[in-house]
Protein backbone atom coordinates (compact mmCIF):
# COMPACT_ATOMS: atom_id res chain seq x y z
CA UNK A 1 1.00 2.19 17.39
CA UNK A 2 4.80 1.06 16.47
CA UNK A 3 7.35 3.17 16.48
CA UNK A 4 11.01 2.57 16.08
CA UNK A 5 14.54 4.36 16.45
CA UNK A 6 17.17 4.91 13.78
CA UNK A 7 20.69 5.05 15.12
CA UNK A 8 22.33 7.99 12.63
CA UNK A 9 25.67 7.21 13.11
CA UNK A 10 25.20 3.01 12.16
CA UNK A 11 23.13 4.36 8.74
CA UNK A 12 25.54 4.08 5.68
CA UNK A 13 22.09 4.93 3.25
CA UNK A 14 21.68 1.19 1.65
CA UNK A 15 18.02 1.68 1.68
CA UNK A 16 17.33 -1.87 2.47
CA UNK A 17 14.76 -0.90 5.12
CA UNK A 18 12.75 1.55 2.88
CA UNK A 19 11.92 -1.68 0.38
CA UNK A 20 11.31 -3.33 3.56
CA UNK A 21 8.68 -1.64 5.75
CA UNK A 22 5.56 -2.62 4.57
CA UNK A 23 3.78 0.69 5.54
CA UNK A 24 6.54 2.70 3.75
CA UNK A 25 6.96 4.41 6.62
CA UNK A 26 10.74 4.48 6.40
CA UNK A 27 11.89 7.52 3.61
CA UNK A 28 15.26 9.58 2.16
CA UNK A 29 16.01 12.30 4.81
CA UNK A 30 17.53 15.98 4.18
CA UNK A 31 20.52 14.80 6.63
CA UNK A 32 23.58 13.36 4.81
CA UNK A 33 26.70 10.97 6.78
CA UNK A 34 29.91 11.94 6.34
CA UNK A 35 30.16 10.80 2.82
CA UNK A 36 27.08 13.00 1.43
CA UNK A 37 24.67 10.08 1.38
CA UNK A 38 21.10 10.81 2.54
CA UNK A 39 20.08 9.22 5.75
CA UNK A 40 16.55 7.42 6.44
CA UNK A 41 14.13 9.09 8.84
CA UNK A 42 10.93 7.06 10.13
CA UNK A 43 8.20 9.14 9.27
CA UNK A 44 4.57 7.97 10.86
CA UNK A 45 1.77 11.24 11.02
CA UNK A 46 -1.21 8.11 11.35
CA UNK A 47 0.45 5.39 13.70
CA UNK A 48 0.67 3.50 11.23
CA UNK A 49 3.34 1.55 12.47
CA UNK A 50 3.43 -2.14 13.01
CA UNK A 51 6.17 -2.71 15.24
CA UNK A 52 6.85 -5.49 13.05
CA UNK A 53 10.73 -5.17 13.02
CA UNK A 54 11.45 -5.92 9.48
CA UNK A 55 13.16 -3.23 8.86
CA UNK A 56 15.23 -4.11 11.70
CA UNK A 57 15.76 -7.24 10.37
CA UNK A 58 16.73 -6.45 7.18
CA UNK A 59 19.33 -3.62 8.28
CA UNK A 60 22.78 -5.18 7.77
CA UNK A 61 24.16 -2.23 10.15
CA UNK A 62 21.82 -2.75 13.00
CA UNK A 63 20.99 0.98 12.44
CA UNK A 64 17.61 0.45 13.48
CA UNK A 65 18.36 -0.03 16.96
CA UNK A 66 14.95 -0.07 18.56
CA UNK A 67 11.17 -1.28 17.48
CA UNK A 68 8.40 -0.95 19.68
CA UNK A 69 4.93 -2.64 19.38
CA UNK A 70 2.13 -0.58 19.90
């Protein structure tokens, strides 16, 4: 069971890692940044999670700060 941690105040809503995960376990949140954009929220009720770090990877604002294998 994966897990990993979204830094709030790196996300600028690009979305990149929602294409990316290949669980889709990365979706839109209710919270908005500063400029009214929807932030992401990792969202995994199954541990489901890889710990792959795509996502990470593929985040050009190192928002995703942390991955953990499970």
């Amino acid at each position: 069971m994966g897990k990993i941690v979204i830094d709030e105040s790196r996300c600028k809503a690009c979305y990149l890692c929602i294409d990316e995960c290949p669980k889709k376990l990365i979706k839109k949140s209710e919270k908005t940044n500063k400029l009214g954009d929807h932030l992401v929220e990792f969202c995994d009720p199954n541990n489901e999670c890889l710990g792959c770090a795509m996502c990470a990877t593929r985040c050009p604002d190192l928002a995703i700060c942390e991955v953990y294998k499970g």
